[in-house]
PDB file of N, CA and C in Angstrom:
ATOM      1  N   UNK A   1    -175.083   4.218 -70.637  1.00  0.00           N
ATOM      2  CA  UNK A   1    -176.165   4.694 -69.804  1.00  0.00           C
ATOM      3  C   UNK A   1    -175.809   6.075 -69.259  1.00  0.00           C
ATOM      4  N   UNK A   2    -176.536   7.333 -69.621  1.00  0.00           N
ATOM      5  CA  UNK A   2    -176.497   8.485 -69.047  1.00  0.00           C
ATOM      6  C   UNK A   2    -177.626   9.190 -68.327  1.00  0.00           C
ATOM      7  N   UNK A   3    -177.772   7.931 -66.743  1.00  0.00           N
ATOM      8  CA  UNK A   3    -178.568   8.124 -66.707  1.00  0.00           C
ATOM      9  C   UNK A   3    -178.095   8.959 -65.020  1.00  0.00           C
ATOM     10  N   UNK A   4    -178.235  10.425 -64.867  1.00  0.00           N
ATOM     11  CA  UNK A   4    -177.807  11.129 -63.884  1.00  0.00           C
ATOM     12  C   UNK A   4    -176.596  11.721 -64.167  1.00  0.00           C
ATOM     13  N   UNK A   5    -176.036  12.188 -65.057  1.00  0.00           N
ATOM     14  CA  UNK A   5    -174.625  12.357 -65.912  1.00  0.00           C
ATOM     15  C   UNK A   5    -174.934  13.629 -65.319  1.00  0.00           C
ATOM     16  N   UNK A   6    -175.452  13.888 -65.079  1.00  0.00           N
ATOM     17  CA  UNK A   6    -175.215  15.653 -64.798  1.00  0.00           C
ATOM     18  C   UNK A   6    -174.762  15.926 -63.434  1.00  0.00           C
ATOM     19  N   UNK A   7    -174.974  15.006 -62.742  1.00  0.00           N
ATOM     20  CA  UNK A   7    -175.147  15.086 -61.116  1.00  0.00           C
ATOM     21  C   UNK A   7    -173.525  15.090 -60.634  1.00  0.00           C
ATOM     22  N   UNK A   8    -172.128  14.910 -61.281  1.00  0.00           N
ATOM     23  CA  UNK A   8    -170.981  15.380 -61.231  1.00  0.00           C
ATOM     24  C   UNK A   8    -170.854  17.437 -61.289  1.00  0.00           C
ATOM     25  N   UNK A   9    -171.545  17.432 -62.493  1.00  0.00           N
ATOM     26  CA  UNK A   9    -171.567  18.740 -62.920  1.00  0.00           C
ATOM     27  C   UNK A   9    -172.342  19.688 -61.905  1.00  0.00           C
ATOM     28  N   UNK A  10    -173.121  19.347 -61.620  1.00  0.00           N
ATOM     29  CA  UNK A  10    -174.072  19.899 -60.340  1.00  0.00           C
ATOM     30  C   UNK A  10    -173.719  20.137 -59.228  1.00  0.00           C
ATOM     31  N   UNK A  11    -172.766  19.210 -58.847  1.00  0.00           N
ATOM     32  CA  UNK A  11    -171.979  19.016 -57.659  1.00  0.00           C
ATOM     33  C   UNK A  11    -170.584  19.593 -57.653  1.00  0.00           C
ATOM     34  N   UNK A  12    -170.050  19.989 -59.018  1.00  0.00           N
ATOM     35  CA  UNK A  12    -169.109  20.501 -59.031  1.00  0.00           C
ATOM     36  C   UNK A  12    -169.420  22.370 -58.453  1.00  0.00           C
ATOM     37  N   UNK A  13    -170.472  22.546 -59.379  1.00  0.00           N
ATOM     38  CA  UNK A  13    -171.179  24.037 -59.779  1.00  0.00           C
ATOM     39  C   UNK A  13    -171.498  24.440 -57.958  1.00  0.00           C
ATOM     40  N   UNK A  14    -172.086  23.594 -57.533  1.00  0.00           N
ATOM     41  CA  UNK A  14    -172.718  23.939 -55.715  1.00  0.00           C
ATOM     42  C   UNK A  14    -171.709  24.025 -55.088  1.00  0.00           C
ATOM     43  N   UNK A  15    -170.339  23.107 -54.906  1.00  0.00           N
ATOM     44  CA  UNK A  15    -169.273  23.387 -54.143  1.00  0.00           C
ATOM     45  C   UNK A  15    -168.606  24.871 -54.522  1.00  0.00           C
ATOM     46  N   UNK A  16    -168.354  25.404 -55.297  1.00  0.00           N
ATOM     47  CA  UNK A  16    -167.750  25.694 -55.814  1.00  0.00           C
ATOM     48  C   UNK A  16    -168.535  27.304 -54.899  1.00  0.00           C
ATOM     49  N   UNK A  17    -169.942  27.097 -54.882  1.00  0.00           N
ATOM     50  CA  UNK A  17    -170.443  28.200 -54.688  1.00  0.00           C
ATOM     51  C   UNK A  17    -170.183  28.006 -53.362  1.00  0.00           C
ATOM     52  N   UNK A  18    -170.308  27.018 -52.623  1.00  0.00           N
ATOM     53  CA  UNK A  18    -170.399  27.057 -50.800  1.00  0.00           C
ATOM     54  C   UNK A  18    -169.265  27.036 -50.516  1.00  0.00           C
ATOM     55  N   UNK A  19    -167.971  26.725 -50.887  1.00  0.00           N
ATOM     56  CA  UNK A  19    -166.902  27.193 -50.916  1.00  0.00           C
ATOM     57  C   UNK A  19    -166.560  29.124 -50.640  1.00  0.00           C
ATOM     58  N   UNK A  20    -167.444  29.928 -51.427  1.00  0.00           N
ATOM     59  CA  UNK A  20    -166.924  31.205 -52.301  1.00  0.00           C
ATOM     60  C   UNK A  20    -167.984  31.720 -50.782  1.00  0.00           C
ATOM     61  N   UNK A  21    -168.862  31.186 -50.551  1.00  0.00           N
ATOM     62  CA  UNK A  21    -170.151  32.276 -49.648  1.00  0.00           C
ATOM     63  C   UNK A  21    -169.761  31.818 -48.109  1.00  0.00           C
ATOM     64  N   UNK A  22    -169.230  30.674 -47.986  1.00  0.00           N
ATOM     65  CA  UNK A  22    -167.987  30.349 -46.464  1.00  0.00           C
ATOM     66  C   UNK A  22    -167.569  31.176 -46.427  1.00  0.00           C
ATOM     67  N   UNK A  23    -166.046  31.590 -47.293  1.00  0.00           N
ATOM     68  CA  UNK A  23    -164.939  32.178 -47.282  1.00  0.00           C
ATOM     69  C   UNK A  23    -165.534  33.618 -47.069  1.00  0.00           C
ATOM     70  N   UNK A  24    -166.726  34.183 -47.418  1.00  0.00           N
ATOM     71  CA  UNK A  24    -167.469  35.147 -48.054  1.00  0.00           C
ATOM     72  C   UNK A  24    -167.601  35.645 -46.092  1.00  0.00           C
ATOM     73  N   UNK A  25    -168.359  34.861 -45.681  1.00  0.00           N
ATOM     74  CA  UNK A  25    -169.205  35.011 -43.772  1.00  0.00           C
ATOM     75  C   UNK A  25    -168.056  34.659 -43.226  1.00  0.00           C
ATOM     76  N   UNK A  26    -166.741  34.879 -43.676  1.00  0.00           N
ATOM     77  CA  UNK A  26    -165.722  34.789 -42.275  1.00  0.00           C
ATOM     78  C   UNK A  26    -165.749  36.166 -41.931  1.00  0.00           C
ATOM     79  N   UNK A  27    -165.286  36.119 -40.541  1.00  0.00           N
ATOM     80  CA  UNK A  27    -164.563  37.113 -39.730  1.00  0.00           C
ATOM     81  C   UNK A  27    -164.150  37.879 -40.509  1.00  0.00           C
ATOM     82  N   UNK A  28    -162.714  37.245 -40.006  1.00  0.00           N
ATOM     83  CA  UNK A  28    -161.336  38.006 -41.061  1.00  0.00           C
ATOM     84  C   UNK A  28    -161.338  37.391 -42.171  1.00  0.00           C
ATOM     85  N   UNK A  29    -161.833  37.690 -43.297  1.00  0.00           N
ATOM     86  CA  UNK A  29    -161.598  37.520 -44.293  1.00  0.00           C
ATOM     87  C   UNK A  29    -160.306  37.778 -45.495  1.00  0.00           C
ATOM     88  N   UNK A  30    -159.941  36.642 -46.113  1.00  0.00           N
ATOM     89  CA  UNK A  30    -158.462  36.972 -46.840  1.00  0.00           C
ATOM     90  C   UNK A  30    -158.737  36.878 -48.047  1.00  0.00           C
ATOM     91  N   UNK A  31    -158.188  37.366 -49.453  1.00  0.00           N
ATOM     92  CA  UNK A  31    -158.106  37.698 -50.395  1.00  0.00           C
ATOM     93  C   UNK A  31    -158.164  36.319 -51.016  1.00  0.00           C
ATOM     94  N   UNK A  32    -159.209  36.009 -51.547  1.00  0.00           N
ATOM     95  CA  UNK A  32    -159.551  34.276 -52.082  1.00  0.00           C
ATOM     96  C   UNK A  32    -160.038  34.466 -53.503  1.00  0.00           C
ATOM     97  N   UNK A  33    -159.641  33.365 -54.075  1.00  0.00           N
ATOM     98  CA  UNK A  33    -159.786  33.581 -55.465  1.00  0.00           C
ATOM     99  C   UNK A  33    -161.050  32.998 -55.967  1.00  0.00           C
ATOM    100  N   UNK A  34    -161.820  33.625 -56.233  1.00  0.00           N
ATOM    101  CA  UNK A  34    -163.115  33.006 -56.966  1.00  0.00           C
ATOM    102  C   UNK A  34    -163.429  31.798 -57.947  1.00  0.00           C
ATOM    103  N   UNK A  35    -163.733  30.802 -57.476  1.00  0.00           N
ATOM    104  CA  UNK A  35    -163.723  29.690 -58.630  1.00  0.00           C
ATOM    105  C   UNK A  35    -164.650  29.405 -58.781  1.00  0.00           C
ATOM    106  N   UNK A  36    -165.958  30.220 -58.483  1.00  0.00           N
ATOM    107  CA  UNK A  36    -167.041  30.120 -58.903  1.00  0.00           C
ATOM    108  C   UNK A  36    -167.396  29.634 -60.485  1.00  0.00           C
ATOM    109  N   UNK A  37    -168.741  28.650 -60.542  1.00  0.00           N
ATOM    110  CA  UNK A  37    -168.901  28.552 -62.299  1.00  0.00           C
ATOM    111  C   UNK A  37    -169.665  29.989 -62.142  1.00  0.00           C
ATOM    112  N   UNK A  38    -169.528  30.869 -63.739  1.00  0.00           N
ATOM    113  CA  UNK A  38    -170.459  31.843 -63.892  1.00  0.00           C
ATOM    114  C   UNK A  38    -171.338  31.374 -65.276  1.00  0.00           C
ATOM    115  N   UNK A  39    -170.722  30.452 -65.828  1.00  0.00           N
ATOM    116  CA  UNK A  39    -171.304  30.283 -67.375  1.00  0.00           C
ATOM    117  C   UNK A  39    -171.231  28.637 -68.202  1.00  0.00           C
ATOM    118  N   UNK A  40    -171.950  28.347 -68.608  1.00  0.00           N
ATOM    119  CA  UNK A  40    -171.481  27.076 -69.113  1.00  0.00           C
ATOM    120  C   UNK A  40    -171.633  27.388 -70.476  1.00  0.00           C
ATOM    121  N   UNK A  41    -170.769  26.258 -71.418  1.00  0.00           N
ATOM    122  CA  UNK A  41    -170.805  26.353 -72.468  1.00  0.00           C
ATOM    123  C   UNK A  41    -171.371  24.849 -72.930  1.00  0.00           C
ATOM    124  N   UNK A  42    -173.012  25.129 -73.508  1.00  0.00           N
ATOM    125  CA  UNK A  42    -173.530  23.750 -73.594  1.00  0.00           C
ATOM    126  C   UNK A  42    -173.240  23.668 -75.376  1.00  0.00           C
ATOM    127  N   UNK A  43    -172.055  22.927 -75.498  1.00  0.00           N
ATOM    128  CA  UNK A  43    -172.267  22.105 -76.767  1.00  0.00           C
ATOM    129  C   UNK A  43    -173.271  21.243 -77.426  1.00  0.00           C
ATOM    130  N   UNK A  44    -174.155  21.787 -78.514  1.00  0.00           N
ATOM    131  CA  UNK A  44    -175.264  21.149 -78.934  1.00  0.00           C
ATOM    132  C   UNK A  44    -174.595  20.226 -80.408  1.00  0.00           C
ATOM    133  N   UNK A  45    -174.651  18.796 -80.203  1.00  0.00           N
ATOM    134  CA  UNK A  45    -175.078  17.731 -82.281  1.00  0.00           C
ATOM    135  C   UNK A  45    -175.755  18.577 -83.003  1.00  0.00           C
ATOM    136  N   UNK A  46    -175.269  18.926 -84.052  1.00  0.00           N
ATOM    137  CA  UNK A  46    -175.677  19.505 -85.211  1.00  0.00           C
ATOM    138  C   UNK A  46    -176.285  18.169 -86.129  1.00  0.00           C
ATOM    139  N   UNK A  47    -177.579  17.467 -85.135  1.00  0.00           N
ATOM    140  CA  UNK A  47    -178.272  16.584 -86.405  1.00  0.00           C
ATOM    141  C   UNK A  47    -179.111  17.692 -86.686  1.00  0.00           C
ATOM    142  N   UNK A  48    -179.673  18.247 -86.485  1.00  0.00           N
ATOM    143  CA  UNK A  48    -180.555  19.324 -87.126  1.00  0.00           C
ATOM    144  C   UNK A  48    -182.182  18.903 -86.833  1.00  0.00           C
ATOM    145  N   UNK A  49    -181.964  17.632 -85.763  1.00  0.00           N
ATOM    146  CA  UNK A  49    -183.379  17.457 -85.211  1.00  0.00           C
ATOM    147  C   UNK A  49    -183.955  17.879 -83.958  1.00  0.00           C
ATOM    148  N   UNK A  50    -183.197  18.884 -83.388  1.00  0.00           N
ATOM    149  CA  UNK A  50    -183.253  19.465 -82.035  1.00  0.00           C
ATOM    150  C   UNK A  50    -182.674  18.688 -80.503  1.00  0.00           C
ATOM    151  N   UNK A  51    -183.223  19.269 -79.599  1.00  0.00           N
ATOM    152  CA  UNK A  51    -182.425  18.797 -78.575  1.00  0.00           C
ATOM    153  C   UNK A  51    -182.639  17.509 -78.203  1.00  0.00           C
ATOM    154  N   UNK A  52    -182.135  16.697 -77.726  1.00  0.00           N
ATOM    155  CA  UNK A  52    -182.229  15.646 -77.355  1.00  0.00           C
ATOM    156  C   UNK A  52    -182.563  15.816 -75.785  1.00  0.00           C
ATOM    157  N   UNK A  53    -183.090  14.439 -75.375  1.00  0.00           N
ATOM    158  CA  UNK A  53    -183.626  14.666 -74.210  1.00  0.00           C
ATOM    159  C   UNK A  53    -182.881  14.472 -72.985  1.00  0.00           C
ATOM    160  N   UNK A  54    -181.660  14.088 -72.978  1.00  0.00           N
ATOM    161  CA  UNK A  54    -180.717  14.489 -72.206  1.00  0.00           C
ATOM    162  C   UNK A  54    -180.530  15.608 -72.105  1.00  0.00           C
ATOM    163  N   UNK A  55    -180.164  16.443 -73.103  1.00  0.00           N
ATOM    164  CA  UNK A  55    -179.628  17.693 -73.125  1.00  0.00           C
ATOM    165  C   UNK A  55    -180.916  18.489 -72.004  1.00  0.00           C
ATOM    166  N   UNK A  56    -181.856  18.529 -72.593  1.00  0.00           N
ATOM    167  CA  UNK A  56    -183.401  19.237 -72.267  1.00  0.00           C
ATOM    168  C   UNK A  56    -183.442  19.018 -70.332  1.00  0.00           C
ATOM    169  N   UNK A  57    -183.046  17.564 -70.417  1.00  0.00           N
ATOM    170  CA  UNK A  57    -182.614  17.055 -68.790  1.00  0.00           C
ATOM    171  C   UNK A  57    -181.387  18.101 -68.185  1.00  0.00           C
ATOM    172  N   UNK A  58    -180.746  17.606 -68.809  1.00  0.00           N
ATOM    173  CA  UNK A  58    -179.348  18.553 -68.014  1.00  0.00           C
ATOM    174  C   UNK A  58    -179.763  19.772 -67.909  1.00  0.00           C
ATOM    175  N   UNK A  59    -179.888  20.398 -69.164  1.00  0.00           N
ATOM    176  CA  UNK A  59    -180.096  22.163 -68.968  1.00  0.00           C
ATOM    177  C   UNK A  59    -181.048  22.515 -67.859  1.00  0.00           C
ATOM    178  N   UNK A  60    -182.134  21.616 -67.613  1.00  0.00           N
ATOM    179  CA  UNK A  60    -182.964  21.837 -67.225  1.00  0.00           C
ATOM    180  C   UNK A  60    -182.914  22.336 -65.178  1.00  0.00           C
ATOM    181  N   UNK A  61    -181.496  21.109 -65.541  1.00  0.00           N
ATOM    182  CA  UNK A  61    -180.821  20.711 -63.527  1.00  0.00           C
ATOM    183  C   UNK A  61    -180.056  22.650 -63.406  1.00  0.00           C
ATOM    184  N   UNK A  62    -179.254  22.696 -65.185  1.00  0.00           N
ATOM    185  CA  UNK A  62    -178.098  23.579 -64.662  1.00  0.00           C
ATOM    186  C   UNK A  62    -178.633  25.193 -64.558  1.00  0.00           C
ATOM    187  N   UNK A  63    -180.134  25.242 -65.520  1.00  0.00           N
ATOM    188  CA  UNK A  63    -179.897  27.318 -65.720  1.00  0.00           C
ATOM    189  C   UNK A  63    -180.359  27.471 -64.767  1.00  0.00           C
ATOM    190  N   UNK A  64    -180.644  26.980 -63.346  1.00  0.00           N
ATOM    191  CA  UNK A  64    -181.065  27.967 -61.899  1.00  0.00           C
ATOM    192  C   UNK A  64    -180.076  28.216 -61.418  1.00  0.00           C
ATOM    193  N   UNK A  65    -178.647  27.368 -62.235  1.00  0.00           N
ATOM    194  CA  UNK A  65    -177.428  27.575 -61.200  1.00  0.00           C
ATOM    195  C   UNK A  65    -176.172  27.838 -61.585  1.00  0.00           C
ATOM    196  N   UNK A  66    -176.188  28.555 -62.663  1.00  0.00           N
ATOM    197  CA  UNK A  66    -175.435  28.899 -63.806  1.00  0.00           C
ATOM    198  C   UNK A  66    -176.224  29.412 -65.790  1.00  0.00           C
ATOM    199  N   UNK A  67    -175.321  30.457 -66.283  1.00  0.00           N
ATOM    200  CA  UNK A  67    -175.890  30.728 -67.408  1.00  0.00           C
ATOM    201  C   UNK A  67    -175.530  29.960 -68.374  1.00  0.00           C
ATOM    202  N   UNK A  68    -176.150  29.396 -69.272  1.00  0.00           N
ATOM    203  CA  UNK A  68    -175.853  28.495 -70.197  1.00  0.00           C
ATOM    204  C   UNK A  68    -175.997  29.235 -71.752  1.00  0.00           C
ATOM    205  N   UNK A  69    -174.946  29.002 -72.346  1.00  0.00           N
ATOM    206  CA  UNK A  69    -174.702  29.706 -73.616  1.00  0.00           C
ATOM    207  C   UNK A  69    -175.008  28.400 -74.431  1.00  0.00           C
ATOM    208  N   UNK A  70    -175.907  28.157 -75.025  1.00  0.00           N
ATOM    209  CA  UNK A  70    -175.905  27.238 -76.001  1.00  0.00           C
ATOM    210  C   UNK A  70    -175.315  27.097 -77.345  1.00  0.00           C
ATOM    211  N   UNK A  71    -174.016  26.091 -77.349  1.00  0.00           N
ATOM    212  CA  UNK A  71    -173.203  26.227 -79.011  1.00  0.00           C
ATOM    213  C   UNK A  71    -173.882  25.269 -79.950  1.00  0.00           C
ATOM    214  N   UNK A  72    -174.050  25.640 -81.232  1.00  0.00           N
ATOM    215  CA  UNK A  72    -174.224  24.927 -81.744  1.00  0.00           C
ATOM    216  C   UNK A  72    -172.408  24.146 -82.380  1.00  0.00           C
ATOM    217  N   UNK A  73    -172.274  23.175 -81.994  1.00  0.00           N
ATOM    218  CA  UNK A  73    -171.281  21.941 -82.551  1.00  0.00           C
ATOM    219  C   UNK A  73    -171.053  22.286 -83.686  1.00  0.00           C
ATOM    220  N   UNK A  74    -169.833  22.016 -84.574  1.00  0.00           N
ATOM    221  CA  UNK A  74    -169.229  21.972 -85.501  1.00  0.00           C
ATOM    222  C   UNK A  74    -170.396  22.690 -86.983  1.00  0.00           C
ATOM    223  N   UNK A  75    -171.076  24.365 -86.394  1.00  0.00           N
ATOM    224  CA  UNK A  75    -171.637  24.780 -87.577  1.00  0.00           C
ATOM    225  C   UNK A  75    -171.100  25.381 -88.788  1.00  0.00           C
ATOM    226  N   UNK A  76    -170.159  25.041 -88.664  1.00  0.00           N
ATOM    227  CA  UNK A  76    -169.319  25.672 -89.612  1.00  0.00           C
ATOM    228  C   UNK A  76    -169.514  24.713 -91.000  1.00  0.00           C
ATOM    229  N   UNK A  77    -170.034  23.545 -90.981  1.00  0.00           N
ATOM    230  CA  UNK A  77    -170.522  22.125 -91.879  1.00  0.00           C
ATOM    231  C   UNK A  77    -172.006  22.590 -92.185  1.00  0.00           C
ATOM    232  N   UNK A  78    -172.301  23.448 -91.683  1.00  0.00           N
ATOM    233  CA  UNK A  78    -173.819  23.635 -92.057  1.00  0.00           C
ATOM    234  C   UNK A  78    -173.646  24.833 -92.837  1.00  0.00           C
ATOM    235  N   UNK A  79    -174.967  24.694 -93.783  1.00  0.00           N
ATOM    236  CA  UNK A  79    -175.029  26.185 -94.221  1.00  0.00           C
ATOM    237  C   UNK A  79    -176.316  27.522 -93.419  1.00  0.00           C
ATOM    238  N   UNK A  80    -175.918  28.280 -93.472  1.00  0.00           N
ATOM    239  CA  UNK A  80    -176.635  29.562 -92.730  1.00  0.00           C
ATOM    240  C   UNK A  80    -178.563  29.097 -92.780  1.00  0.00           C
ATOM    241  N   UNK A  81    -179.086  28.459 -94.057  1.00  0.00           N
ATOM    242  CA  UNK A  81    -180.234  27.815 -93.166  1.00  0.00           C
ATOM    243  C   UNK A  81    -180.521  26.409 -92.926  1.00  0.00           C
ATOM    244  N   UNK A  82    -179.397  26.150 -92.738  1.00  0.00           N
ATOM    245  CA  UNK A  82    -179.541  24.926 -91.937  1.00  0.00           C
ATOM    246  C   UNK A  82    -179.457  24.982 -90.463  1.00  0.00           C
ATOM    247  N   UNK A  83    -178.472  26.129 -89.826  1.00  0.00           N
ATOM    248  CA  UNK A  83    -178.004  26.729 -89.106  1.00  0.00           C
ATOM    249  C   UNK A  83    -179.448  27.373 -88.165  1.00  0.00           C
ATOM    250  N   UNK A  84    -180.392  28.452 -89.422  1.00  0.00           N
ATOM    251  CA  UNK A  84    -181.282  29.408 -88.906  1.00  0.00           C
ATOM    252  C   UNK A  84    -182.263  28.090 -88.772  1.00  0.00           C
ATOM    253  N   UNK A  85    -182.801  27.062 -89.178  1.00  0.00           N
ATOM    254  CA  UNK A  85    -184.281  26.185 -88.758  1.00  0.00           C
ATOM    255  C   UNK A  85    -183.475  25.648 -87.312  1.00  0.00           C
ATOM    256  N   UNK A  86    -182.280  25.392 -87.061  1.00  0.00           N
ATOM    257  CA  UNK A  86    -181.555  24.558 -85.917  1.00  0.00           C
ATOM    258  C   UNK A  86    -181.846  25.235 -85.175  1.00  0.00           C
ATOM    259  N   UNK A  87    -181.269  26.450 -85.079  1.00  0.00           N
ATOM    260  CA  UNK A  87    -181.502  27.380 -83.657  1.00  0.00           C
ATOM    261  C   UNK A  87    -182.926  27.567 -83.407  1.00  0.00           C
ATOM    262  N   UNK A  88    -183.391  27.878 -84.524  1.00  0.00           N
ATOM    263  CA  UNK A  88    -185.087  28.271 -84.532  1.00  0.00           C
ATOM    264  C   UNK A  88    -185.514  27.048 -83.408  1.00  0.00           C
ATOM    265  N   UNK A  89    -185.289  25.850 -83.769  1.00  0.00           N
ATOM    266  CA  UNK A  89    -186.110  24.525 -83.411  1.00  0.00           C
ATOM    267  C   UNK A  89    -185.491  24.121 -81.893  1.00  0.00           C
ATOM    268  N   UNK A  90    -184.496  24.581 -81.580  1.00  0.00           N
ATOM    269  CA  UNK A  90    -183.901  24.809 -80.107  1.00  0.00           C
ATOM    270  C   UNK A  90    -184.360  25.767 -79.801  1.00  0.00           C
ATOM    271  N   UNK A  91    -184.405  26.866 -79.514  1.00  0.00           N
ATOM    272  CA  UNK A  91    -184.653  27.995 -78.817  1.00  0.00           C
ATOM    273  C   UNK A  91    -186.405  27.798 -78.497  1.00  0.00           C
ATOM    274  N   UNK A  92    -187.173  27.179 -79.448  1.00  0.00           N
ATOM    275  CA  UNK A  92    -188.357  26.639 -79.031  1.00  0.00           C
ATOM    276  C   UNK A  92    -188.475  25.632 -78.426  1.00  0.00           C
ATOM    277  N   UNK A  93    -187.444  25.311 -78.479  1.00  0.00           N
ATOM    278  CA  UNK A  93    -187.564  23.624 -77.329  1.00  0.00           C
ATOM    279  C   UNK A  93    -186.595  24.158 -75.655  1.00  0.00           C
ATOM    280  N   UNK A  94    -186.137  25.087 -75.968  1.00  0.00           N
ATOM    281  CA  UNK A  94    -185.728  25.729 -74.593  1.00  0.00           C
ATOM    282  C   UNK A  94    -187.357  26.646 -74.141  1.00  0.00           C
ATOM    283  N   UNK A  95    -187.664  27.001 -75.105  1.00  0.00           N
ATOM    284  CA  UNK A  95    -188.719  27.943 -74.294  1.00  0.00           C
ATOM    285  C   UNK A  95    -189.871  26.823 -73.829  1.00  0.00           C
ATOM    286  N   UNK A  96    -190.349  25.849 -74.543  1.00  0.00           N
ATOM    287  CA  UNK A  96    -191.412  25.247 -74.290  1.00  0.00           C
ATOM    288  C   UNK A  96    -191.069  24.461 -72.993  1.00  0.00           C
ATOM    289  N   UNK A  97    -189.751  24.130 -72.655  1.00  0.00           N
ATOM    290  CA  UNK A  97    -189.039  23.368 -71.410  1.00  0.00           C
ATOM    291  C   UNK A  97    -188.522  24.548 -70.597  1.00  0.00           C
ATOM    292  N   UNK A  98    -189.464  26.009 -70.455  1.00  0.00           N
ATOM    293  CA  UNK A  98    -188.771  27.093 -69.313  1.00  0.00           C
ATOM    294  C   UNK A  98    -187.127  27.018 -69.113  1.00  0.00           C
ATOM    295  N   UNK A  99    -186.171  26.947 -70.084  1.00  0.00           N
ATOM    296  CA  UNK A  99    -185.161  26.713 -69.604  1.00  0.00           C
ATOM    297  C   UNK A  99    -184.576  27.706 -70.335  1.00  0.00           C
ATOM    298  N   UNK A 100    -184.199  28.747 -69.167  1.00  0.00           N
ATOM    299  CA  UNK A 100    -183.192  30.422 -69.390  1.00  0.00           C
ATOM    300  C   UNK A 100    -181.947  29.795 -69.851  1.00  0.00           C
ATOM    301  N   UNK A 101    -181.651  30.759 -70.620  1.00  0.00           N
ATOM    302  CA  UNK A 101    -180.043  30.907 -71.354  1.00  0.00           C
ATOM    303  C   UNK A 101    -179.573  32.208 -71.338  1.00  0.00           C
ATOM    304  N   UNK A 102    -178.716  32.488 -71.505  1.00  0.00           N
ATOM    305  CA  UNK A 102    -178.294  33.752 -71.289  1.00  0.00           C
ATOM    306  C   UNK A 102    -178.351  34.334 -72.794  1.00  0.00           C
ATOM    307  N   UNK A 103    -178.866  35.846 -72.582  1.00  0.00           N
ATOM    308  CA  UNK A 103    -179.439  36.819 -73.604  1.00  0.00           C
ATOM    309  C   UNK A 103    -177.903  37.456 -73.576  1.00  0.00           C
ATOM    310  N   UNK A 104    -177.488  37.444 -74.833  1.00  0.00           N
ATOM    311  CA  UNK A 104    -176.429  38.687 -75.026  1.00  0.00           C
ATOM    312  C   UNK A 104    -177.670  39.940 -75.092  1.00  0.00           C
ATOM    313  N   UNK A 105    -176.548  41.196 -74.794  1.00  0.00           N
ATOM    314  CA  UNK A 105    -176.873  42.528 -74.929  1.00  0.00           C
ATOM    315  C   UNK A 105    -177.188  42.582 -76.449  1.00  0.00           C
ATOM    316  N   UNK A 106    -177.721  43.410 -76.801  1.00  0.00           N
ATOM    317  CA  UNK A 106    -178.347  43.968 -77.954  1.00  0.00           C
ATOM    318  C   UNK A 106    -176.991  44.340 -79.234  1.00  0.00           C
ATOM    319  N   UNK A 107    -176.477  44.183 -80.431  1.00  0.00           N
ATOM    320  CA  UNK A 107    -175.692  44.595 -81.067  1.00  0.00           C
ATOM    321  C   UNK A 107    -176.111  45.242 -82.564  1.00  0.00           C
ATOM    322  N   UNK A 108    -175.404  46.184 -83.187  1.00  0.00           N
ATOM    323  CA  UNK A 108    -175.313  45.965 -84.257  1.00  0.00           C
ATOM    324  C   UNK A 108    -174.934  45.549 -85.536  1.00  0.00           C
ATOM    325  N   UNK A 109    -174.060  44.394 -85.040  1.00  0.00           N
ATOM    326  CA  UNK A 109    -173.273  43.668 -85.948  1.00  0.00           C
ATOM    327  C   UNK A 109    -174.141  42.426 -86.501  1.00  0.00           C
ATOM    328  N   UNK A 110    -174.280  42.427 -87.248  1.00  0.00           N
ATOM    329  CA  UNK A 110    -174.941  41.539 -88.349  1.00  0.00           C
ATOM    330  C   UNK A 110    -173.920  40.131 -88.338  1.00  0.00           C
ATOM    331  N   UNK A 111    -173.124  39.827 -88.122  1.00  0.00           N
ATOM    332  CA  UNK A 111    -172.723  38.309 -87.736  1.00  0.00           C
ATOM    333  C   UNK A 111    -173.066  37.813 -86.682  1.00  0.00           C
ATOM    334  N   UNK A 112    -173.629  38.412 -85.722  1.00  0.00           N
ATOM    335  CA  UNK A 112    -174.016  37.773 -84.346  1.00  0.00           C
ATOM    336  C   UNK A 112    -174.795  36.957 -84.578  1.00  0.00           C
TER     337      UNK A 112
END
């Protein structure tokens, strides 16, 4: 049953911030080390039938409160269009569920 599985992760991500913005409104403030989350790395199943609805759940709790890089899982077993309909069919199931991911900058490297 995964049902609230995220709500560790959530709770990790919020402390972490009220921790950093405390230390942040002291007085005297001392040289504290940031353990802020800035990024998650959401490992996606390479069934090649899109996201599952957990996933769609979770992402959904985490991109207001962190950037989520979506991996695709072990693609290295896939070939390049098996790879291009996967992402295609996620990235539409992130947009149709409003759920931001983080945009790399613009490149010209053709493996990206």
């Amino acid at each position: 049953d995964n049902t609230d599985c995220w709500v560790p992760v959530i709770n990790y991500i919020e402390n972490q911030f009220d921790k950093f913005l405390e230390a942040e409104q002291r007085v005297n403030r001392v040289q504290l080390v940031d353990t802020r989350v800035h990024a998650c790395l959401y490992f996606i199943a390479p069934s090649g039938h899109g996201l599952r609805q957990l996933d769609i759940q979770t992402m959904m709790r985490l991109h207001d409160k962190v950037n989520i890089v979506p991996v695709i899982g072990k693609s290295d077993s896939c070939t390049q269009e098996e790879i291009s309909r996967f992402k295609s069919t996620i990235l539409n199931q992130l947009k149709q569920n409003d759920i931001k991911v983080y945009e790399f900058p613009p490149t010209d490297d053709q493996e990206v």
